[in-house]
PDB file of N, CA and C in Angstrom:
ATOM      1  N   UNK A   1     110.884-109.234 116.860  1.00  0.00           N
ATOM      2  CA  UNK A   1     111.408-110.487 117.352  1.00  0.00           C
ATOM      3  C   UNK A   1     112.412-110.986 116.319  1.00  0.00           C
ATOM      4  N   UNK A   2     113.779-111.413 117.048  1.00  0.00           N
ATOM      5  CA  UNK A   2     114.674-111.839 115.924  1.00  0.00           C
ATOM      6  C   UNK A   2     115.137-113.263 116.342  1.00  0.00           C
ATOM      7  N   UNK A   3     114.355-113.923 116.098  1.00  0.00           N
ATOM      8  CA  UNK A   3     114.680-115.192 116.382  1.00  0.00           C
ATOM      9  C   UNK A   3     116.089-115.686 115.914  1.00  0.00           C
ATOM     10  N   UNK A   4     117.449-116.615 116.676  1.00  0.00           N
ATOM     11  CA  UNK A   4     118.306-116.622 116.924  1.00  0.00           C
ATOM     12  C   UNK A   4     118.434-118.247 116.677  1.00  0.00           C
ATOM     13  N   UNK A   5     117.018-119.073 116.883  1.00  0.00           N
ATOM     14  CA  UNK A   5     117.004-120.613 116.495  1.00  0.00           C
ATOM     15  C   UNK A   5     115.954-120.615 115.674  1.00  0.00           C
ATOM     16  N   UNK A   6     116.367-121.646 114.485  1.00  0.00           N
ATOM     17  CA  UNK A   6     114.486-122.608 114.268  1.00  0.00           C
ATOM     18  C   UNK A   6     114.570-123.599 114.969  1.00  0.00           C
ATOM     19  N   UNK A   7     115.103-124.236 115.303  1.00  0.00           N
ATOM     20  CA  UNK A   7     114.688-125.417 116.344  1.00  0.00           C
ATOM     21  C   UNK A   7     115.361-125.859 117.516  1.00  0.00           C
ATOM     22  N   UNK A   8     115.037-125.345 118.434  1.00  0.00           N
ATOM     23  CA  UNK A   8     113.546-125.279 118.536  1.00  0.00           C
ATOM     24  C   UNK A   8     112.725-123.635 118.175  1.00  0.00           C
ATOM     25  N   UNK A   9     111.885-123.569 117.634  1.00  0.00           N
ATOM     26  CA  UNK A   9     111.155-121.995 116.858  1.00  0.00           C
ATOM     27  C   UNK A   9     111.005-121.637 118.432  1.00  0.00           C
ATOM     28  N   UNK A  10     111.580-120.178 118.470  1.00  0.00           N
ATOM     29  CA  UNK A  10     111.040-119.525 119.791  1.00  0.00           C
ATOM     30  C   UNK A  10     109.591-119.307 119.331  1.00  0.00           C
ATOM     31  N   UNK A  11     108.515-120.041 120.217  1.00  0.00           N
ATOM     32  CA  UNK A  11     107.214-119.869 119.897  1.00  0.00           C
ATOM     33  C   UNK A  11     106.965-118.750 121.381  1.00  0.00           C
ATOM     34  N   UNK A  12     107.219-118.364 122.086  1.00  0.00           N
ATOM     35  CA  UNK A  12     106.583-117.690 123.456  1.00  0.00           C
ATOM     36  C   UNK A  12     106.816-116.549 122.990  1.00  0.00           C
ATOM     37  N   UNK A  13     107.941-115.844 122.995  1.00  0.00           N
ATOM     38  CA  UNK A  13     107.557-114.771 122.310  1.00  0.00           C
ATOM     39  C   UNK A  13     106.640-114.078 121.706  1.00  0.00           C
ATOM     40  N   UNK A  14     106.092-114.642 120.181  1.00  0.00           N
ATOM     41  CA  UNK A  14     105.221-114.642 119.367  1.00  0.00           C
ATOM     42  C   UNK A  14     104.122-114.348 120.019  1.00  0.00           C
ATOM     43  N   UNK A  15     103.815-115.632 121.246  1.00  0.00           N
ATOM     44  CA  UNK A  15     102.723-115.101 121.976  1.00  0.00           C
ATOM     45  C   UNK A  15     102.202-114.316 122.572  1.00  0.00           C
ATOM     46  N   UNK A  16     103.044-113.493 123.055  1.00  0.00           N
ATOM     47  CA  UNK A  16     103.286-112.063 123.771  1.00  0.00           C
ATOM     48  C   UNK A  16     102.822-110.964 122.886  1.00  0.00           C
ATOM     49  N   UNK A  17     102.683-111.161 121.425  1.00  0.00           N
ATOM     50  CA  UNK A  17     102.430-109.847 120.907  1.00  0.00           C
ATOM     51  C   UNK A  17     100.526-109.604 121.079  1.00  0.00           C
ATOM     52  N   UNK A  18     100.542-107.986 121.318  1.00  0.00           N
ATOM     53  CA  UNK A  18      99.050-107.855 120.962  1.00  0.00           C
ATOM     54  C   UNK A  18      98.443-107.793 120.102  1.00  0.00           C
ATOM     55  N   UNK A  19      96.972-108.165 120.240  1.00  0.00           N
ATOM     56  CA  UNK A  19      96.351-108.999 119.232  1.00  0.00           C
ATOM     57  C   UNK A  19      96.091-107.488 118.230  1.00  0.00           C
ATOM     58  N   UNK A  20      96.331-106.230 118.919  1.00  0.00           N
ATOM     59  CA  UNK A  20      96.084-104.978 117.275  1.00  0.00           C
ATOM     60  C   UNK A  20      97.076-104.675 116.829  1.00  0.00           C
ATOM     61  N   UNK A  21      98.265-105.673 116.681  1.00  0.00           N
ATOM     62  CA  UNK A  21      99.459-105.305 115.895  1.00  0.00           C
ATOM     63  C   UNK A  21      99.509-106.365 114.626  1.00  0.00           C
ATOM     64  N   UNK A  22     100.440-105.998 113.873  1.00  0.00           N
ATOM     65  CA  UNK A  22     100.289-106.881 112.716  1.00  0.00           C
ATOM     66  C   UNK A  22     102.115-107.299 112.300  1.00  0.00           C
ATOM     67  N   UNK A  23     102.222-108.409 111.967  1.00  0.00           N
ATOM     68  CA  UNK A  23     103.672-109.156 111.816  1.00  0.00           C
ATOM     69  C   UNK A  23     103.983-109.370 110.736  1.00  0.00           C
ATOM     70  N   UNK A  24     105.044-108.379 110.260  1.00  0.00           N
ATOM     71  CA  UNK A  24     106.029-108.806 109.127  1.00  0.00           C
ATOM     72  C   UNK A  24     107.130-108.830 109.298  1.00  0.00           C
ATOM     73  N   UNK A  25     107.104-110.970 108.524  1.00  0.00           N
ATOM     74  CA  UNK A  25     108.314-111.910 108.299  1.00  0.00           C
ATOM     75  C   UNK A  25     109.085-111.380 107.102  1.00  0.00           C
ATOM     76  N   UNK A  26     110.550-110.909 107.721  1.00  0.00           N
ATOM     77  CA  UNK A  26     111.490-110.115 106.251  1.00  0.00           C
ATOM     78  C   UNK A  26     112.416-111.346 106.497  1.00  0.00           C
ATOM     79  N   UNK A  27     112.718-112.071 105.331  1.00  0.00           N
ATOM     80  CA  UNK A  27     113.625-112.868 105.017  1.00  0.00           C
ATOM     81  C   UNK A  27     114.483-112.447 103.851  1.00  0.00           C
ATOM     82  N   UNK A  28     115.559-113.098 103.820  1.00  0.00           N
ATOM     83  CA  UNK A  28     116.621-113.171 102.928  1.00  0.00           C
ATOM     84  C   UNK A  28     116.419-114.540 102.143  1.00  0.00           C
ATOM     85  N   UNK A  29     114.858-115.053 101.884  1.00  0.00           N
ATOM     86  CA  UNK A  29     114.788-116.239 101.123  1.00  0.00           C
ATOM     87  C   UNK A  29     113.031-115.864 100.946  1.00  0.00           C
ATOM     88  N   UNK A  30     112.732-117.104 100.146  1.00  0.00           N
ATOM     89  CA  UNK A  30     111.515-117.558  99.532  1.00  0.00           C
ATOM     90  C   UNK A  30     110.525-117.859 100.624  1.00  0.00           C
ATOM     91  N   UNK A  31     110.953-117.248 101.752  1.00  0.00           N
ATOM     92  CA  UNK A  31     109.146-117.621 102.830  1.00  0.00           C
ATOM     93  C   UNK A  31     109.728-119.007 103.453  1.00  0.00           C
ATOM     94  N   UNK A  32     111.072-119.374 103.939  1.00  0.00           N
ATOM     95  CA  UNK A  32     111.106-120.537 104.888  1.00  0.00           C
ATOM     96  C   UNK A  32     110.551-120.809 105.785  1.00  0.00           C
ATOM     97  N   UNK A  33     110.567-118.893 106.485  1.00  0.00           N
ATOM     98  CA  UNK A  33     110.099-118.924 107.746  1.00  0.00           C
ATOM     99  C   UNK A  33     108.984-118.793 108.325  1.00  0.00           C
ATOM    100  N   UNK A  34     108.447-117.844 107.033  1.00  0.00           N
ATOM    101  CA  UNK A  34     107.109-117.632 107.437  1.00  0.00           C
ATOM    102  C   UNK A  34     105.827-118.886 107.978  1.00  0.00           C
ATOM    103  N   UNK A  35     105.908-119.781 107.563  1.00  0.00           N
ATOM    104  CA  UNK A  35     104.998-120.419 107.886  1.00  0.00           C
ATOM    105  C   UNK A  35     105.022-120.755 109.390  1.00  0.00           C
ATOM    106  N   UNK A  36     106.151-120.778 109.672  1.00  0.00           N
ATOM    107  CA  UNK A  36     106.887-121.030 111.159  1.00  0.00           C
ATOM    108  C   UNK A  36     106.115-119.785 112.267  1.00  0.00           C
ATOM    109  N   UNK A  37     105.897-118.234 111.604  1.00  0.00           N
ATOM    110  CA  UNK A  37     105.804-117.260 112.517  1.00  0.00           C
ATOM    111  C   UNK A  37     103.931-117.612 112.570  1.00  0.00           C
ATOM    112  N   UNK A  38     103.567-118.000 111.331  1.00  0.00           N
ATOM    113  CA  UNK A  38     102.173-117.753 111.253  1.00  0.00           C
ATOM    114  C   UNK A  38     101.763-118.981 112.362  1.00  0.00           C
ATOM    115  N   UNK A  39     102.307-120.058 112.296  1.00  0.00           N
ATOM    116  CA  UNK A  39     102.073-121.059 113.478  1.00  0.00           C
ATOM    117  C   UNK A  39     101.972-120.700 114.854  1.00  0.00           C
ATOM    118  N   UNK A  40     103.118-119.977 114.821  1.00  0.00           N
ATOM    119  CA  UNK A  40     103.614-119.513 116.296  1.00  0.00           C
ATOM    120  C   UNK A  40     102.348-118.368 116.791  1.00  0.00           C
ATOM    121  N   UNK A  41     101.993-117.586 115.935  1.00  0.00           N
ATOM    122  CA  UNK A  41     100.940-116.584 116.529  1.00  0.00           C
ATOM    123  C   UNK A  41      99.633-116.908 116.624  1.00  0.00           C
ATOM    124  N   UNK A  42      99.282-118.462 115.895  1.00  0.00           N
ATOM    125  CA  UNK A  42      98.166-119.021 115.741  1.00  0.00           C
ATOM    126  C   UNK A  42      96.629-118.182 115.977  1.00  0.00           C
ATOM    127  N   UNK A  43      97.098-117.401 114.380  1.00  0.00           N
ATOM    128  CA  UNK A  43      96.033-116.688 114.169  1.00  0.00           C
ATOM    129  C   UNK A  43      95.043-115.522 114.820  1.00  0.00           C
ATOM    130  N   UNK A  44      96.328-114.985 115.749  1.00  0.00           N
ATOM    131  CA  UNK A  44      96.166-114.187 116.570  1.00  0.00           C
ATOM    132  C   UNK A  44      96.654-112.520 115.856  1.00  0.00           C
ATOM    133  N   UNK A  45      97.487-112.854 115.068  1.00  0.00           N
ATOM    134  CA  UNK A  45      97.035-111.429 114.355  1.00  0.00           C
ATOM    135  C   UNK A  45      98.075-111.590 112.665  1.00  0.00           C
ATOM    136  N   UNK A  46      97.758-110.743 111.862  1.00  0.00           N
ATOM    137  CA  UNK A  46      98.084-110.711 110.608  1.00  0.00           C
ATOM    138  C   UNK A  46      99.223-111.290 110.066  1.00  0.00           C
ATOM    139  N   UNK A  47     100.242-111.664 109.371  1.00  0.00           N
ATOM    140  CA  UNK A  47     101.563-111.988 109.183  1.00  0.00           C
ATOM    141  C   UNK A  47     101.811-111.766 108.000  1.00  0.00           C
ATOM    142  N   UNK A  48     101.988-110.557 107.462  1.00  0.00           N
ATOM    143  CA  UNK A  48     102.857-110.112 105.998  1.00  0.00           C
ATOM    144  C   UNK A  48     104.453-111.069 106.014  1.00  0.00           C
ATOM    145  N   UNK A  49     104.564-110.971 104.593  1.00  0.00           N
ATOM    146  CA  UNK A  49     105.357-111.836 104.079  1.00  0.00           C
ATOM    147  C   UNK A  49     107.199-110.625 103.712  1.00  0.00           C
ATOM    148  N   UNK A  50     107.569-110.642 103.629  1.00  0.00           N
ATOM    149  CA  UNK A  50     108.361-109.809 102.860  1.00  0.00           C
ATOM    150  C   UNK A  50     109.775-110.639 102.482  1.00  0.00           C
ATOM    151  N   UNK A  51     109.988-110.954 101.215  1.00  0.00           N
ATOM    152  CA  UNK A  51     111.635-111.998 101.176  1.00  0.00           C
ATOM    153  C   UNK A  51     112.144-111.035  99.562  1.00  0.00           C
ATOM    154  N   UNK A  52     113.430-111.572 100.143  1.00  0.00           N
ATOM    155  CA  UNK A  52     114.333-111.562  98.892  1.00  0.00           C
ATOM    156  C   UNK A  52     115.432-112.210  98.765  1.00  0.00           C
ATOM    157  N   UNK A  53     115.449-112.860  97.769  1.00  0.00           N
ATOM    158  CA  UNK A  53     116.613-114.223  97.257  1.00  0.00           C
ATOM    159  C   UNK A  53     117.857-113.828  97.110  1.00  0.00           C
ATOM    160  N   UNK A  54     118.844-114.635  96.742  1.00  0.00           N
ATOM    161  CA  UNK A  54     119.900-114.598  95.534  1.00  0.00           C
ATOM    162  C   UNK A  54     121.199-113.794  96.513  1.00  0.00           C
ATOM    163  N   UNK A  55     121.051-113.436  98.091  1.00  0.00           N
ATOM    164  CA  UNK A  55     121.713-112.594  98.649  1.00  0.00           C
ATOM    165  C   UNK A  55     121.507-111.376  98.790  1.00  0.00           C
ATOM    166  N   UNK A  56     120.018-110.282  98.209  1.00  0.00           N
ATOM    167  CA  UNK A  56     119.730-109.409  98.210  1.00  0.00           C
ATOM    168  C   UNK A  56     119.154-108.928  99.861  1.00  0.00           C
ATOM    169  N   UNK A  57     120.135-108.409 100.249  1.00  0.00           N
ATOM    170  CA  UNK A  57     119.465-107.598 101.378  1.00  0.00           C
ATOM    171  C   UNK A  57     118.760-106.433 101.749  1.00  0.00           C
ATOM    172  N   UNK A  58     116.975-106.551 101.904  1.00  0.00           N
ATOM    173  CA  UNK A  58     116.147-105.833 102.260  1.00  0.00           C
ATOM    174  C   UNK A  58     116.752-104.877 102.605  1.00  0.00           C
ATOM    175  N   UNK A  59     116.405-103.425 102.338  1.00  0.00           N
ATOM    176  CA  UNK A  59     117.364-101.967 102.685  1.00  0.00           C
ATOM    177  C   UNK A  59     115.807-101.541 103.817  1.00  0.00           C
ATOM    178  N   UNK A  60     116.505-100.837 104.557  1.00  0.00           N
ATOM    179  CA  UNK A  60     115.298-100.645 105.953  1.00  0.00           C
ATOM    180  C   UNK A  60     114.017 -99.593 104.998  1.00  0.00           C
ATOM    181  N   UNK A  61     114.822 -99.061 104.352  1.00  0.00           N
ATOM    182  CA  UNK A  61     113.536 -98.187 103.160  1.00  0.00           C
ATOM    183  C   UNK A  61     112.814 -98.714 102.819  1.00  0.00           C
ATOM    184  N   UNK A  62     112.925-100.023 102.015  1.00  0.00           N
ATOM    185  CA  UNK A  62     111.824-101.060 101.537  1.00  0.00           C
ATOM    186  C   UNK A  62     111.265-101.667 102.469  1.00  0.00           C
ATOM    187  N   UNK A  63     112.243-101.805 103.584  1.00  0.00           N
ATOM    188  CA  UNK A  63     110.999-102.660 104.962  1.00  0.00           C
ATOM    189  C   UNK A  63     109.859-101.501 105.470  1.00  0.00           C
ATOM    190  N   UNK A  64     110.562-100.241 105.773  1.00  0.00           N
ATOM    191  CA  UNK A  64     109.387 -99.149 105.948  1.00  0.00           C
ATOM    192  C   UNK A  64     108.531 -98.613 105.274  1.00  0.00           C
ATOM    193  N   UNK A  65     108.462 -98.536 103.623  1.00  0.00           N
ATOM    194  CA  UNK A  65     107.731 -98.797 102.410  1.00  0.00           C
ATOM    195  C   UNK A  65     106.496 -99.628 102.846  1.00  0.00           C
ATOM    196  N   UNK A  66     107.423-100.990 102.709  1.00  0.00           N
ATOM    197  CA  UNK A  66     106.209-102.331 103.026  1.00  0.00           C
ATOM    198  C   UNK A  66     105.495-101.847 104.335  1.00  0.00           C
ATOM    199  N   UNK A  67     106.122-102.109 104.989  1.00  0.00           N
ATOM    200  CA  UNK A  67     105.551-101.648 106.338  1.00  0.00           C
ATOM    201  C   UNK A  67     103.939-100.717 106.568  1.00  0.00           C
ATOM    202  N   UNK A  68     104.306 -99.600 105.995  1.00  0.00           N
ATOM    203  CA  UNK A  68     103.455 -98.646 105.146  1.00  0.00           C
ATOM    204  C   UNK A  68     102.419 -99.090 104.120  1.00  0.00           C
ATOM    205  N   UNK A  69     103.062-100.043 103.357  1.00  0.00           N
ATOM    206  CA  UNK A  69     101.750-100.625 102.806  1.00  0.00           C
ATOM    207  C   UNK A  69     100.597-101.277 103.381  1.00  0.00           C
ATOM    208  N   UNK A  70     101.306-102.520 104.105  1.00  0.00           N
ATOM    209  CA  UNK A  70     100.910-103.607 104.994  1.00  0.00           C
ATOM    210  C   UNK A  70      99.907-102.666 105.840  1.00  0.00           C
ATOM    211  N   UNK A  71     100.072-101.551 105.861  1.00  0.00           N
ATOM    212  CA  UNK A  71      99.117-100.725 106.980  1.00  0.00           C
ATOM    213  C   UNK A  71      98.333 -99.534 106.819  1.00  0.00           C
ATOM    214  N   UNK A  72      97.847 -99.397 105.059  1.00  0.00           N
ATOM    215  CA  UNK A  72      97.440 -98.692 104.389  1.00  0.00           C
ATOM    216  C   UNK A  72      97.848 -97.478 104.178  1.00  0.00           C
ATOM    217  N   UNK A  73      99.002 -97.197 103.929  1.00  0.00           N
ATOM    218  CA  UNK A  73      99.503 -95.719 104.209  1.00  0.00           C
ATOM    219  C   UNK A  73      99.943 -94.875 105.207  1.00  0.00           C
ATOM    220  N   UNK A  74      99.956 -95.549 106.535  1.00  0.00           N
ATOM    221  CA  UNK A  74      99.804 -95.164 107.444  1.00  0.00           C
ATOM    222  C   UNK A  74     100.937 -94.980 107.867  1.00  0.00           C
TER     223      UNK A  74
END
């Protein structure tokens, strides 16, 4: 999900996911958003964090790394 607004937060979406998947928020900052996704799924399934500041853009290697972590190796 690539949300396109925060406000209003596309919350329906979010809702749509199934409950044996797990959600990681990749930002280009300090976790703005995250709190926003963890709302939106209201505790309906996991929400890893993943950010980086200063203009550093996440390379898809490190998102699939994390990814991999977030899911024990898997």
């Amino acid at each position: 999900i690539r949300p396109q607004t925060l406000w209003p937060f596309p919350v329906a979406p979010f809702g749509e996911i199934d409950t044996g998947c797990q959600v990681i928020c990749v930002e280009m900052s300090e976790g703005q958003m995250v709190d926003d996704v963890r709302l939106a799924v209201n505790g309906k399934v996991a929400v890893s964090f993943l950010g980086r500041s200063g203009g550093m853009i996440p390379a898809p290697a490190d998102i699939a790394n994390f990814a991999k972590k977030v899911l024990g190796g898997r």
